[in-house]
PDB file of N, CA and C in Angstrom:
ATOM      1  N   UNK A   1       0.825  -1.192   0.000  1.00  0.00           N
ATOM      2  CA  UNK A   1       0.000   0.000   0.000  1.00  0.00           C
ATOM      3  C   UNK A   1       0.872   1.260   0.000  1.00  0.00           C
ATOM      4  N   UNK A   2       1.809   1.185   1.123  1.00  0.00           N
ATOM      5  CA  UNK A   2       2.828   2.325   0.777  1.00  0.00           C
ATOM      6  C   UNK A   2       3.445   2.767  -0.617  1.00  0.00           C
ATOM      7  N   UNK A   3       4.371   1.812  -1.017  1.00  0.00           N
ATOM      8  CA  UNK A   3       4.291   1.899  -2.326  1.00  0.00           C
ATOM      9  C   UNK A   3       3.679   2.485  -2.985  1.00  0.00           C
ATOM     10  N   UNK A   4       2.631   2.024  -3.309  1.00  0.00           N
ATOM     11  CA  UNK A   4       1.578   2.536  -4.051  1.00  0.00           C
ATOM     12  C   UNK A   4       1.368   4.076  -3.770  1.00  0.00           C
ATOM     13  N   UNK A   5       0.982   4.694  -2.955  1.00  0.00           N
ATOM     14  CA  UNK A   5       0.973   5.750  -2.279  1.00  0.00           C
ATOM     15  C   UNK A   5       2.375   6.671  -3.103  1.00  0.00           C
ATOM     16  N   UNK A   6       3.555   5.730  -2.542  1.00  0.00           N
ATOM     17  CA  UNK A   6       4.402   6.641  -3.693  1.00  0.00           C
ATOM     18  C   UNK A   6       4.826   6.625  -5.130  1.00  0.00           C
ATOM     19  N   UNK A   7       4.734   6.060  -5.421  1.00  0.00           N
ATOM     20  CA  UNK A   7       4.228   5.248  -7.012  1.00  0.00           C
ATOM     21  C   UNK A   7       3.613   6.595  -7.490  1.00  0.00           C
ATOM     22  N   UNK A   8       2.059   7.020  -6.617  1.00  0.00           N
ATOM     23  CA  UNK A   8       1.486   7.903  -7.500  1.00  0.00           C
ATOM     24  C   UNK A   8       1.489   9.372  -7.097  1.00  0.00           C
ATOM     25  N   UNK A   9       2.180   9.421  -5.917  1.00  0.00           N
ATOM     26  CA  UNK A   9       2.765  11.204  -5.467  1.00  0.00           C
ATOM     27  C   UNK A   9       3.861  11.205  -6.711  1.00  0.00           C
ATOM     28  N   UNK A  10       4.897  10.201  -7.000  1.00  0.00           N
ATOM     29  CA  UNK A  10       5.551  10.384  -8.082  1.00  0.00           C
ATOM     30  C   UNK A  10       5.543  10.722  -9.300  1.00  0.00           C
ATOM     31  N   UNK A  11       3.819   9.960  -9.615  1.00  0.00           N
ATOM     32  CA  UNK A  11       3.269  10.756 -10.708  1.00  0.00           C
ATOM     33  C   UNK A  11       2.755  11.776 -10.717  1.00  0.00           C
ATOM     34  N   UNK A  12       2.786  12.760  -9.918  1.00  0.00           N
ATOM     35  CA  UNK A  12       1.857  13.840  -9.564  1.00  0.00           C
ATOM     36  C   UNK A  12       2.278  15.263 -10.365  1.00  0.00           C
ATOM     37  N   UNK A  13       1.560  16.299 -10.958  1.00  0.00           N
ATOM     38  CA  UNK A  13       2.601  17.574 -11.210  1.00  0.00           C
ATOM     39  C   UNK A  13       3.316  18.434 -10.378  1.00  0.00           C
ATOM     40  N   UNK A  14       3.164  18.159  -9.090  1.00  0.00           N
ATOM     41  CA  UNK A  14       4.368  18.500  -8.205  1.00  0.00           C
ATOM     42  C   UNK A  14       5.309  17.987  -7.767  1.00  0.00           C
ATOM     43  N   UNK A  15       5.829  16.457  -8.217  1.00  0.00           N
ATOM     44  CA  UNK A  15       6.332  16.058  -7.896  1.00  0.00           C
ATOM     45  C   UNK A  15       7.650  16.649  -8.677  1.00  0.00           C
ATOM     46  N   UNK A  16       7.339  17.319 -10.068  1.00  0.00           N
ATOM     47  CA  UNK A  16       8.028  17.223 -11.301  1.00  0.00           C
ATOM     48  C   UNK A  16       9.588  18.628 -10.357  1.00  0.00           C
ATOM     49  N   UNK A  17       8.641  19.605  -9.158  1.00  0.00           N
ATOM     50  CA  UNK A  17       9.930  20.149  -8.747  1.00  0.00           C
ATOM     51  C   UNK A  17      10.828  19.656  -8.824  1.00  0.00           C
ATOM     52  N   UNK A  18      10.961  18.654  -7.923  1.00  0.00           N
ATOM     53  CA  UNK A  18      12.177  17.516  -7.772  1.00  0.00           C
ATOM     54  C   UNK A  18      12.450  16.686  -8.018  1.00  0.00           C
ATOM     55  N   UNK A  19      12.195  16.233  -9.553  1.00  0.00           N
ATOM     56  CA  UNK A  19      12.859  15.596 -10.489  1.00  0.00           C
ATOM     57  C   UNK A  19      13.929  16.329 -11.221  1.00  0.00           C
ATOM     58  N   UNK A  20      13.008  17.438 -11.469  1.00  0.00           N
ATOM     59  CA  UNK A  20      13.749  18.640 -12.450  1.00  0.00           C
ATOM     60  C   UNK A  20      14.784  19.080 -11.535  1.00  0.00           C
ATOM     61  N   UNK A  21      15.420  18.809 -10.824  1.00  0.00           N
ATOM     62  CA  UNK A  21      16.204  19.664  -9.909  1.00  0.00           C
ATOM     63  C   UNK A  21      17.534  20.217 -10.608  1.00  0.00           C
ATOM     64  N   UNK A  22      18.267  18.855 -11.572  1.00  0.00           N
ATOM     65  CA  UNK A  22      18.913  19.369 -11.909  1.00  0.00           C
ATOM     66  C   UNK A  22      19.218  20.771 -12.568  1.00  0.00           C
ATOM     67  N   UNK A  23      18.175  21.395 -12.863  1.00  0.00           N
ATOM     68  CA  UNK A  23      18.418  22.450 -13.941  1.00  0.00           C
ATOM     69  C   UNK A  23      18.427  23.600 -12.989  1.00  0.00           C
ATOM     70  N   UNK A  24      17.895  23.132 -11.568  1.00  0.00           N
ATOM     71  CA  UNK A  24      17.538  24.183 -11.141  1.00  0.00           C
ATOM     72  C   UNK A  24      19.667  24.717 -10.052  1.00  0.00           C
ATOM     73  N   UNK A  25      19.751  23.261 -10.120  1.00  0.00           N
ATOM     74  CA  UNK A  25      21.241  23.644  -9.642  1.00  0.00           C
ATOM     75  C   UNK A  25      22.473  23.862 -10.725  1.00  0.00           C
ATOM     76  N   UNK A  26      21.905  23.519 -11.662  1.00  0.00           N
ATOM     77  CA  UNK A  26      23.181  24.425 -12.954  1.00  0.00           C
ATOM     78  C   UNK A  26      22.745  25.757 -13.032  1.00  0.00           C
ATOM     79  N   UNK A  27      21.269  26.263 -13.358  1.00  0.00           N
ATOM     80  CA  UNK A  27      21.014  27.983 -13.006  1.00  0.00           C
ATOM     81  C   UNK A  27      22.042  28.525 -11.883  1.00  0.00           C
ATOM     82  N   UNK A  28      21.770  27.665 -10.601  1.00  0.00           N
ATOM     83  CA  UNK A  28      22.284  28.318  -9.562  1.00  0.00           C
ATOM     84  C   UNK A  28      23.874  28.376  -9.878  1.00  0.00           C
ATOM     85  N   UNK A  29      24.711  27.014 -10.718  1.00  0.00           N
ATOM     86  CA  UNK A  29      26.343  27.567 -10.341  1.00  0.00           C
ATOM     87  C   UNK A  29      26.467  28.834 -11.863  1.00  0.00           C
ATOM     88  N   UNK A  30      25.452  28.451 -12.587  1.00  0.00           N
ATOM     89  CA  UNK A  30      25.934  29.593 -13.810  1.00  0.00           C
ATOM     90  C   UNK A  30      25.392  31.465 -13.098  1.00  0.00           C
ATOM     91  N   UNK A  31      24.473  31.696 -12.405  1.00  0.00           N
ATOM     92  CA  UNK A  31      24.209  32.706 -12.028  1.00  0.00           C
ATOM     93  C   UNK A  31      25.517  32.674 -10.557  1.00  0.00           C
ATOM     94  N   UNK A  32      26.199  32.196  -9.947  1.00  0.00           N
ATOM     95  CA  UNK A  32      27.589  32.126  -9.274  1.00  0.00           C
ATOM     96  C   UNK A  32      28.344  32.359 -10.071  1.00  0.00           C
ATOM     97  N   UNK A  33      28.586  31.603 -11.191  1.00  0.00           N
ATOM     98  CA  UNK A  33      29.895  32.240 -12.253  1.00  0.00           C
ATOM     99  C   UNK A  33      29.664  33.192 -12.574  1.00  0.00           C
ATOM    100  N   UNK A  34      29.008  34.186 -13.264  1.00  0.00           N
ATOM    101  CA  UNK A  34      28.488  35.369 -13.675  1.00  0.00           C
ATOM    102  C   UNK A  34      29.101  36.081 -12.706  1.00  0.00           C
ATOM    103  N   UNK A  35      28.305  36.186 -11.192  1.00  0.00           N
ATOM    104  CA  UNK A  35      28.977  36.592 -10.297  1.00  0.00           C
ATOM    105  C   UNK A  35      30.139  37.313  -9.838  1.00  0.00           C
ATOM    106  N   UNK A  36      30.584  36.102  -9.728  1.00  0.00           N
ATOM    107  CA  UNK A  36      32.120  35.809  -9.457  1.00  0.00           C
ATOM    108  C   UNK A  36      32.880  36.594 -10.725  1.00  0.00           C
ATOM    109  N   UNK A  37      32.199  36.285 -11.945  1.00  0.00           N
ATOM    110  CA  UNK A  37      33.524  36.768 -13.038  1.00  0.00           C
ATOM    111  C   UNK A  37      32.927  38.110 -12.857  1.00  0.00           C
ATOM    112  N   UNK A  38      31.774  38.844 -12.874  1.00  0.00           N
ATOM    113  CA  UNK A  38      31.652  40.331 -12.940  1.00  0.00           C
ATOM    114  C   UNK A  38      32.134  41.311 -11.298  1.00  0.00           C
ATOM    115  N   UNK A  39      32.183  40.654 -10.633  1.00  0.00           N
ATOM    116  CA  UNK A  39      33.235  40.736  -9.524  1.00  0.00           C
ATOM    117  C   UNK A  39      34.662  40.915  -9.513  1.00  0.00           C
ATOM    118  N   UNK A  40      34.921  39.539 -10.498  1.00  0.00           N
ATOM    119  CA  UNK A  40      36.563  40.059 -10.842  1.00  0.00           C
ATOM    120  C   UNK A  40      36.768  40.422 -11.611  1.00  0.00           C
ATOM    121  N   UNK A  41      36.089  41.228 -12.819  1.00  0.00           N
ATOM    122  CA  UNK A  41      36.358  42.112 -13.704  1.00  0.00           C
ATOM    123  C   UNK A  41      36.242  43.567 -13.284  1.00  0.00           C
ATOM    124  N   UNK A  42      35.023  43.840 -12.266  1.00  0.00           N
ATOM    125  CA  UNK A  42      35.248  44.883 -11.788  1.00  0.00           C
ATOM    126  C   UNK A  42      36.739  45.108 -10.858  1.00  0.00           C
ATOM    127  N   UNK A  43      36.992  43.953 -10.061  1.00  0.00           N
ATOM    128  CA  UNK A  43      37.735  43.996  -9.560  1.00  0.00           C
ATOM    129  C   UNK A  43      39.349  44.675 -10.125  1.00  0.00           C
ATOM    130  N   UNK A  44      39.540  43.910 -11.445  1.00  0.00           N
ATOM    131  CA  UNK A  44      40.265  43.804 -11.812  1.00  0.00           C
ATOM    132  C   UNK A  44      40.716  45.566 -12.431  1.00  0.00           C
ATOM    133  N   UNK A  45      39.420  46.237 -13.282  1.00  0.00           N
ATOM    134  CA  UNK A  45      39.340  47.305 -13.114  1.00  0.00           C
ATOM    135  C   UNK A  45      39.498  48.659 -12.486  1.00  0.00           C
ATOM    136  N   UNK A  46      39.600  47.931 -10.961  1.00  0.00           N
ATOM    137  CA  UNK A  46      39.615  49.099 -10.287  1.00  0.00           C
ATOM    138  C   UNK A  46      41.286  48.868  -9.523  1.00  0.00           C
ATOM    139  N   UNK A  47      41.963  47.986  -9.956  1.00  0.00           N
ATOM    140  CA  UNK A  47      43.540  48.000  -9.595  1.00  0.00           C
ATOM    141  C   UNK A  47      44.134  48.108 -10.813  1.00  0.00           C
ATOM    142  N   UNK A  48      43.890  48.411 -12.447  1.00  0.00           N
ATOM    143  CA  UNK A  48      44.310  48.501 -13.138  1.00  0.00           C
ATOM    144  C   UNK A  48      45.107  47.632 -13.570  1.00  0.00           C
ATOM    145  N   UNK A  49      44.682  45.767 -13.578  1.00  0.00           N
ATOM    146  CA  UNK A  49      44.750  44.910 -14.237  1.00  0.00           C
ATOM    147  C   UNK A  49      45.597  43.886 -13.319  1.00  0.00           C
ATOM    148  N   UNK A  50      45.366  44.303 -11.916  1.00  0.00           N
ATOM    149  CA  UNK A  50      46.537  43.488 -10.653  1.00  0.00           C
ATOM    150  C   UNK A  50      45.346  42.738 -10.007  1.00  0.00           C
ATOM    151  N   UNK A  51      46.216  41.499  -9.920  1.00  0.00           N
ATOM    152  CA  UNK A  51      44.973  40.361  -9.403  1.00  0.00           C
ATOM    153  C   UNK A  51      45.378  39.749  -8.056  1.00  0.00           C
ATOM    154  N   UNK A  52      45.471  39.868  -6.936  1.00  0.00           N
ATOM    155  CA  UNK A  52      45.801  39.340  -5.877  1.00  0.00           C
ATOM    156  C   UNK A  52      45.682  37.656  -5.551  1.00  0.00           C
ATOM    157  N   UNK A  53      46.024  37.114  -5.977  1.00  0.00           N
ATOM    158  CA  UNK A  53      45.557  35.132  -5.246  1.00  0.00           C
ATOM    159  C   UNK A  53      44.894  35.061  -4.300  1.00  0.00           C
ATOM    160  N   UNK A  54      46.374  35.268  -3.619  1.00  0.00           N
ATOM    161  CA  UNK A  54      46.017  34.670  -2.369  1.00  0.00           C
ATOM    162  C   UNK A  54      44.740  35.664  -1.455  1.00  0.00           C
ATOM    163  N   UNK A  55      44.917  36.777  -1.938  1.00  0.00           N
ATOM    164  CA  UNK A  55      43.883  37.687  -1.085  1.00  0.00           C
ATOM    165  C   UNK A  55      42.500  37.379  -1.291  1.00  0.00           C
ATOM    166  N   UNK A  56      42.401  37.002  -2.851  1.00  0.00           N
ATOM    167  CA  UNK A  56      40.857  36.845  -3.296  1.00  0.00           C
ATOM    168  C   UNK A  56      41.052  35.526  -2.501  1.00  0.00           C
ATOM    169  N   UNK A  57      41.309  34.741  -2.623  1.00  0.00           N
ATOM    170  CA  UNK A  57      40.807  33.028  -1.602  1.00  0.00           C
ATOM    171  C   UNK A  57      40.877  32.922   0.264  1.00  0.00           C
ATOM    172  N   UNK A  58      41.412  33.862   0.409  1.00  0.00           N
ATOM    173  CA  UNK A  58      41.215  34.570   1.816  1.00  0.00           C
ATOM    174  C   UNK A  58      40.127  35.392   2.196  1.00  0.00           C
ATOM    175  N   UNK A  59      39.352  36.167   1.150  1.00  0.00           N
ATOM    176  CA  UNK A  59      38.475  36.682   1.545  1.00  0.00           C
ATOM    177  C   UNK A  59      37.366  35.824   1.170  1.00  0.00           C
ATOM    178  N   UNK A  60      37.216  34.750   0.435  1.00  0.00           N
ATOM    179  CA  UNK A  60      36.595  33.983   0.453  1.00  0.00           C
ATOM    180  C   UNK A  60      36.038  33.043   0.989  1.00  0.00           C
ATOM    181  N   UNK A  61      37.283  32.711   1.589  1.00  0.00           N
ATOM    182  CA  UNK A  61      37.347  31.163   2.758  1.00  0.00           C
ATOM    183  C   UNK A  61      36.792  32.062   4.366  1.00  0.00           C
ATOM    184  N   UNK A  62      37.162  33.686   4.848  1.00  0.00           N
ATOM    185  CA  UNK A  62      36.615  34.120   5.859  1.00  0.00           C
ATOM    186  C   UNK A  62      34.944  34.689   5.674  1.00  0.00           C
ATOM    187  N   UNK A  63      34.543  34.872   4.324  1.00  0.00           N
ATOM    188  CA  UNK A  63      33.258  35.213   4.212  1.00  0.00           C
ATOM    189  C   UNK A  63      32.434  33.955   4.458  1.00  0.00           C
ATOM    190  N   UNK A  64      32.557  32.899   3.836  1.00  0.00           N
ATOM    191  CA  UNK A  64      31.839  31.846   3.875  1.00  0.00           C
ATOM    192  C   UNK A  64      31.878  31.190   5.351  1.00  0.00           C
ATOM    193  N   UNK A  65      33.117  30.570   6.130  1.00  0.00           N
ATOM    194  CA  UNK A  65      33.606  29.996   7.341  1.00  0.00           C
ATOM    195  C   UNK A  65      32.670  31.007   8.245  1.00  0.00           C
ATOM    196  N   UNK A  66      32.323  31.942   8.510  1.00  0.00           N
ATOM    197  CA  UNK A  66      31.735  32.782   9.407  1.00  0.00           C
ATOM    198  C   UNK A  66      30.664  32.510  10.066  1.00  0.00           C
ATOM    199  N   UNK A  67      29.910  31.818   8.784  1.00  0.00           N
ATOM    200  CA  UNK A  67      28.362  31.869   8.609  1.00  0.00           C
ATOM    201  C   UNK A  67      28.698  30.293   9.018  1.00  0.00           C
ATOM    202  N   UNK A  68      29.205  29.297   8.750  1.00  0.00           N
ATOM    203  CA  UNK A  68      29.365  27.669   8.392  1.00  0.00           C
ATOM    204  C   UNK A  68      30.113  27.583  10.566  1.00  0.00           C
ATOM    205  N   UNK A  69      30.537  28.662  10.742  1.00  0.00           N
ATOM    206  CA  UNK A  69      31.290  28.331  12.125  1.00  0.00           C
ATOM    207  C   UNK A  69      30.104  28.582  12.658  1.00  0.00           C
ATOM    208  N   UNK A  70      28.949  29.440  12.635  1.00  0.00           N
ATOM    209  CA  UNK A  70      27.877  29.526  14.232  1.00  0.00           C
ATOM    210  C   UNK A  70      27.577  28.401  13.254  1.00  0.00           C
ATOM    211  N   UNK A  71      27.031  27.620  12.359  1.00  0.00           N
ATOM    212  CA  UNK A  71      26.269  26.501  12.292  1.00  0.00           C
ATOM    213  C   UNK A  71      26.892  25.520  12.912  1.00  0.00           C
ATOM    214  N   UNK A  72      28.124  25.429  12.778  1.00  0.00           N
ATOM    215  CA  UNK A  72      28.891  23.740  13.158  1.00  0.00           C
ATOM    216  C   UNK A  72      28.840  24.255  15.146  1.00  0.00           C
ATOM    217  N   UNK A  73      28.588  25.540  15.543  1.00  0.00           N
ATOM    218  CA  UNK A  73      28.756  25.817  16.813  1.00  0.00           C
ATOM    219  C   UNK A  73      26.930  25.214  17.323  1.00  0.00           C
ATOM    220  N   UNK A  74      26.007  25.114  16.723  1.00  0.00           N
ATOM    221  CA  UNK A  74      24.878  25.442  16.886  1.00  0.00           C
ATOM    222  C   UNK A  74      24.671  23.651  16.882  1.00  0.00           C
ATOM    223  N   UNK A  75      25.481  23.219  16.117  1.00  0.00           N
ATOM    224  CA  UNK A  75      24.959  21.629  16.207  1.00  0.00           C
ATOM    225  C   UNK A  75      26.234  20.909  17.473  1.00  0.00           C
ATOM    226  N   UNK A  76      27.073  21.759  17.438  1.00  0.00           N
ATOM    227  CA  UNK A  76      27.935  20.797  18.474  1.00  0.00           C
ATOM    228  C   UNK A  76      27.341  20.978  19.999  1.00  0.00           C
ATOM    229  N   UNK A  77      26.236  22.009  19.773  1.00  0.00           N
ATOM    230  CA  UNK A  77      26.096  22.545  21.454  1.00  0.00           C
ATOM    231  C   UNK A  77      24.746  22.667  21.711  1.00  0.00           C
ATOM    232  N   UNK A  78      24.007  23.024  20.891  1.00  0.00           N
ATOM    233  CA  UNK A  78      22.645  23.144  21.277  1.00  0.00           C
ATOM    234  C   UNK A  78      21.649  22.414  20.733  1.00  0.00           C
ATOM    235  N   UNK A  79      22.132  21.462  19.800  1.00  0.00           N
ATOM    236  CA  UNK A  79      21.421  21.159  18.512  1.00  0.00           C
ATOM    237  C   UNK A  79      20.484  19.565  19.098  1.00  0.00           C
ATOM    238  N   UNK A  80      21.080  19.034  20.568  1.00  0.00           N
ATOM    239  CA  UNK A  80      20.608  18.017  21.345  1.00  0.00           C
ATOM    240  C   UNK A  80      19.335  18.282  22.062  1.00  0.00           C
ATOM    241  N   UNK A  81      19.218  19.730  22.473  1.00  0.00           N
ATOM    242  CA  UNK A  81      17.851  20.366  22.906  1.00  0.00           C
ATOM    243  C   UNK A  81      16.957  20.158  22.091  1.00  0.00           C
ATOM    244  N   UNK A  82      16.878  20.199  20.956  1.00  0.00           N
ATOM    245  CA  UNK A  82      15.650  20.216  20.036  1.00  0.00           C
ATOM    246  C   UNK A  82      15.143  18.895  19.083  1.00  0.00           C
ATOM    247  N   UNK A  83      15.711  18.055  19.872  1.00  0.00           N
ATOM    248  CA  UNK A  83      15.243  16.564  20.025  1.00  0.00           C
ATOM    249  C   UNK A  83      14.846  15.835  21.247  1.00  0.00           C
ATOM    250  N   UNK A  84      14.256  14.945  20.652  1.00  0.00           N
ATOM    251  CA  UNK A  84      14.000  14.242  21.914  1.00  0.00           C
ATOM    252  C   UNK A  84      13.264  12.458  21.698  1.00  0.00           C
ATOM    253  N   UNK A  85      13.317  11.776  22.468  1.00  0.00           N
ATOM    254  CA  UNK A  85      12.655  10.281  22.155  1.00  0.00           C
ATOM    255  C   UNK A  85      13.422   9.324  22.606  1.00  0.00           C
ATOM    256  N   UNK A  86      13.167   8.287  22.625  1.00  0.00           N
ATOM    257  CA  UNK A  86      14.512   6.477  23.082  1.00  0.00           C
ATOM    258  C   UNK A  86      15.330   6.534  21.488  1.00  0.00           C
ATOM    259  N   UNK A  87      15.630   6.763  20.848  1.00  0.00           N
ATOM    260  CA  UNK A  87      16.488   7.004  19.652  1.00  0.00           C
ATOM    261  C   UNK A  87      16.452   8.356  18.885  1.00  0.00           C
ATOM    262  N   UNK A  88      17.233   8.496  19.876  1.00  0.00           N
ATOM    263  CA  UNK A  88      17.284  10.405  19.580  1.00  0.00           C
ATOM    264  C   UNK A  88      18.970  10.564  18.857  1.00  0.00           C
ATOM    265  N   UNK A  89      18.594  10.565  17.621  1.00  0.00           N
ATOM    266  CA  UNK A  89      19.698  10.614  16.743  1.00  0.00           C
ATOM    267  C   UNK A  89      20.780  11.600  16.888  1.00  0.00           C
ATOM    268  N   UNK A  90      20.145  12.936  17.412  1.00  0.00           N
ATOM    269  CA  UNK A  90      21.034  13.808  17.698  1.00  0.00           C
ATOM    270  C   UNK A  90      22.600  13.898  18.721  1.00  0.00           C
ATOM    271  N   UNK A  91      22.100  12.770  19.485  1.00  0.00           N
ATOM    272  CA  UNK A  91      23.118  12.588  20.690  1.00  0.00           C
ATOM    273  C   UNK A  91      24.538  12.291  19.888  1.00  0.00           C
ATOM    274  N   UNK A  92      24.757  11.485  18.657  1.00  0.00           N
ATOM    275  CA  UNK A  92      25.398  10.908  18.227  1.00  0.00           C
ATOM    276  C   UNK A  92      26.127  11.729  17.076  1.00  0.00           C
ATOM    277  N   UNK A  93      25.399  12.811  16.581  1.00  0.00           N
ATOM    278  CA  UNK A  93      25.722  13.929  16.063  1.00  0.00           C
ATOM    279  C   UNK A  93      26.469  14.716  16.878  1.00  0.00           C
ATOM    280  N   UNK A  94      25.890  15.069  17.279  1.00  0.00           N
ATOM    281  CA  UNK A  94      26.591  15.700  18.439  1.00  0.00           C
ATOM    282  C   UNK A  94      28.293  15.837  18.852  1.00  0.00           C
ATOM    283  N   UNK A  95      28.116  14.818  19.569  1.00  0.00           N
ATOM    284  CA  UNK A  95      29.436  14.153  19.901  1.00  0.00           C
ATOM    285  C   UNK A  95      30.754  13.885  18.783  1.00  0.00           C
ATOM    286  N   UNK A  96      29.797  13.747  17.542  1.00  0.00           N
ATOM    287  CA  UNK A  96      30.827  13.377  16.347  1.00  0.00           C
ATOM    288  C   UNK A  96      30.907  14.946  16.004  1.00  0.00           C
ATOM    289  N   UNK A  97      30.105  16.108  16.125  1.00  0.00           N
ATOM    290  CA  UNK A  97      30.390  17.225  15.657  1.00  0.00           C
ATOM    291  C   UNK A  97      31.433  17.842  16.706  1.00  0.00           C
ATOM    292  N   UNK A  98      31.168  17.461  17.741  1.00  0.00           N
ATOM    293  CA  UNK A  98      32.488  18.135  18.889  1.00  0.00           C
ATOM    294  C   UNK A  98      33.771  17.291  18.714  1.00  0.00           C
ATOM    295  N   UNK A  99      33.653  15.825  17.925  1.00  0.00           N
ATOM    296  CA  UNK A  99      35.225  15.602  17.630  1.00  0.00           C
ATOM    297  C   UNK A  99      35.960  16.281  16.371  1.00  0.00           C
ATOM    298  N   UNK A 100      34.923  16.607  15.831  1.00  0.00           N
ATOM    299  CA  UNK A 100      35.300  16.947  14.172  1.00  0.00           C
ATOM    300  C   UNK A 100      35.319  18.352  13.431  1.00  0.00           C
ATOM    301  N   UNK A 101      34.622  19.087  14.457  1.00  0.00           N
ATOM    302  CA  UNK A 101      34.291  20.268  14.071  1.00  0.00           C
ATOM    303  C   UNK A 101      35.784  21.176  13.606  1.00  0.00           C
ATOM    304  N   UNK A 102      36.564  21.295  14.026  1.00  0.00           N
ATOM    305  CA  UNK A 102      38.259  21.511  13.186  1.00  0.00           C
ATOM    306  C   UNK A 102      38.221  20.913  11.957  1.00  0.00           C
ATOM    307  N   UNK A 103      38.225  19.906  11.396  1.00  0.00           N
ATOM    308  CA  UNK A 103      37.756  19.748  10.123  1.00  0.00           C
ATOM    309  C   UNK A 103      37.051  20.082   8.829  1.00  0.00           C
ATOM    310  N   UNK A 104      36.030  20.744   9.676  1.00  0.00           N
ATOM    311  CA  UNK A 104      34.731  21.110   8.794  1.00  0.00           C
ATOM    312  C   UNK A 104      34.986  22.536   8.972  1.00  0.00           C
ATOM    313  N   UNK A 105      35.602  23.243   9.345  1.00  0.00           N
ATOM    314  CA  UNK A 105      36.549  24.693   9.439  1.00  0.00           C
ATOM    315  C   UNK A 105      37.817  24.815   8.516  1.00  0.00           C
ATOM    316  N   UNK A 106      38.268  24.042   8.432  1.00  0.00           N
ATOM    317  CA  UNK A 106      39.001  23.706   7.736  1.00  0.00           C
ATOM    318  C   UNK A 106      38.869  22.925   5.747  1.00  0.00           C
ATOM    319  N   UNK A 107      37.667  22.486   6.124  1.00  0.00           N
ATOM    320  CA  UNK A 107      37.600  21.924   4.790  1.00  0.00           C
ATOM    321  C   UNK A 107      37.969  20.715   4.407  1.00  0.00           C
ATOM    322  N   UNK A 108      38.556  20.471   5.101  1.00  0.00           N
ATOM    323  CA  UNK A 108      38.686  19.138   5.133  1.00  0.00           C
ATOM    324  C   UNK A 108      37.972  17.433   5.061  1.00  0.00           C
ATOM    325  N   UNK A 109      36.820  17.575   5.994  1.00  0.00           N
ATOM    326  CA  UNK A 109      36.388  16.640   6.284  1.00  0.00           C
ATOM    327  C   UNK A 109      35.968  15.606   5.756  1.00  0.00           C
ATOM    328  N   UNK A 110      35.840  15.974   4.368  1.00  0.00           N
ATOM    329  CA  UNK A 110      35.902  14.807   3.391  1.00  0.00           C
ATOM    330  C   UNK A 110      37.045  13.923   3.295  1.00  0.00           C
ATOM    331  N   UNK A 111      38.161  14.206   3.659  1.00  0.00           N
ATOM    332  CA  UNK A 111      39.545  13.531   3.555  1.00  0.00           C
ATOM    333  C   UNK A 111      40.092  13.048   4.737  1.00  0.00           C
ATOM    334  N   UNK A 112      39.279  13.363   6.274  1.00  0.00           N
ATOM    335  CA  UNK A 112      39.961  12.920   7.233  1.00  0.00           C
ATOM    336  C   UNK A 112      38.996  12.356   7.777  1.00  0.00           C
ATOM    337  N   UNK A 113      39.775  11.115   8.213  1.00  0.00           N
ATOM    338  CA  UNK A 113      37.878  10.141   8.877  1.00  0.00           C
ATOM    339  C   UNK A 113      38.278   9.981   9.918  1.00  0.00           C
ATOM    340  N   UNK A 114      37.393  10.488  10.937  1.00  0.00           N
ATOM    341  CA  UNK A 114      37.341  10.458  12.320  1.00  0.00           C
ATOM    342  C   UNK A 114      36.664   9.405  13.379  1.00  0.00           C
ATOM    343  N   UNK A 115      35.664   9.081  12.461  1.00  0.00           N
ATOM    344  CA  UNK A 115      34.670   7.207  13.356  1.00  0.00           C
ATOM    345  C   UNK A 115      34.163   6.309  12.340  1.00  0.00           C
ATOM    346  N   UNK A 116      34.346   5.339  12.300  1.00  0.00           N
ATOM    347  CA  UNK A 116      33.935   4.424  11.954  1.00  0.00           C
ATOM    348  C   UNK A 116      32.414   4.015  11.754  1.00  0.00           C
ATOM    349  N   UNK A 117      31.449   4.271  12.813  1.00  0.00           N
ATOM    350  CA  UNK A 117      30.624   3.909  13.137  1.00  0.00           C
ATOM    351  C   UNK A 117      29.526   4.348  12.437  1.00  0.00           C
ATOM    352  N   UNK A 118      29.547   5.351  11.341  1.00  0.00           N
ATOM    353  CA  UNK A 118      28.777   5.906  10.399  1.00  0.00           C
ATOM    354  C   UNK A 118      27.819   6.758  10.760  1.00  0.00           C
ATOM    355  N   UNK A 119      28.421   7.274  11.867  1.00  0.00           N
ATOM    356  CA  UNK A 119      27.311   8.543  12.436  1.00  0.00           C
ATOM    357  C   UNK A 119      28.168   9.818  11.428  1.00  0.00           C
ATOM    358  N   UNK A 120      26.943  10.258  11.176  1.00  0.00           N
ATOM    359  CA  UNK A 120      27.275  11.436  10.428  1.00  0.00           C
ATOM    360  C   UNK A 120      27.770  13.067  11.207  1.00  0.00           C
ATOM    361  N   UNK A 121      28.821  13.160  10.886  1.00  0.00           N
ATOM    362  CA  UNK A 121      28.933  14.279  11.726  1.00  0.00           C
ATOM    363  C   UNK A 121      28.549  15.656  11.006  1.00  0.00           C
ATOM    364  N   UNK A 122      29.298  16.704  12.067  1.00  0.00           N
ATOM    365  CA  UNK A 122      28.451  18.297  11.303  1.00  0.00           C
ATOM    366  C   UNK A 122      28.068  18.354  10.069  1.00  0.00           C
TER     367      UNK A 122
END
């Protein structure tokens, strides 16, 4: 019966949002490139053709990390309050976000494995 149930939400015309998704996340990195390149053309413009590296990926990595640090702060510390039950998944988050959270600041965390146990951390 379940099945069935989704069988035909699948056929539904709303379902078609999220099928179509893909197109909707290439809009999103081509309206980012645009961005980004009319950014560094202005940029580039207004130093009279001097392009900094390392500065542009520094101001990048502190704009973004800012916003990504109260989140990874928000799940390592408070994020256990707003669950609750006998399999309260969060506990386990948790704990893996307070071992790992240097990682995920870093960028890393795809490359450094911290547990085994397949709890998903931050």
């Amino acid at each position: 019966m379940c099945l069935l149930i989704i069988c035909q939400f699948q056929a539904s015309f709303w379902f078609r949002a999220i099928l179509n998704g893909f197109p909707s996340v290439d809009s999103f990195f081509i309206i980012g490139g645009c961005l980004l390149g009319y950014l560094t053309f202005k940029e580039l413009e207004r130093t009279k053709g001097r392009f900094n590296v390392p500065m542009f990926y520094l101001h990048r990595y502190l704009r973004i990390t800012g916003v990504y640090a109260m989140v990874i702060g928000f799940f390592a510390t408070i994020f256990k309050f707003f669950t609750w039950g006998p399999n309260n998944p969060a506990e386990g988050t948790v704990n893996a976000c307070r071992a790992s959270w240097w990682t995920n600041l870093l960028y890393i965390n795809n490359f450094y494995e911290l547990q085994d146990d397949g709890v998903v951390s931050c």
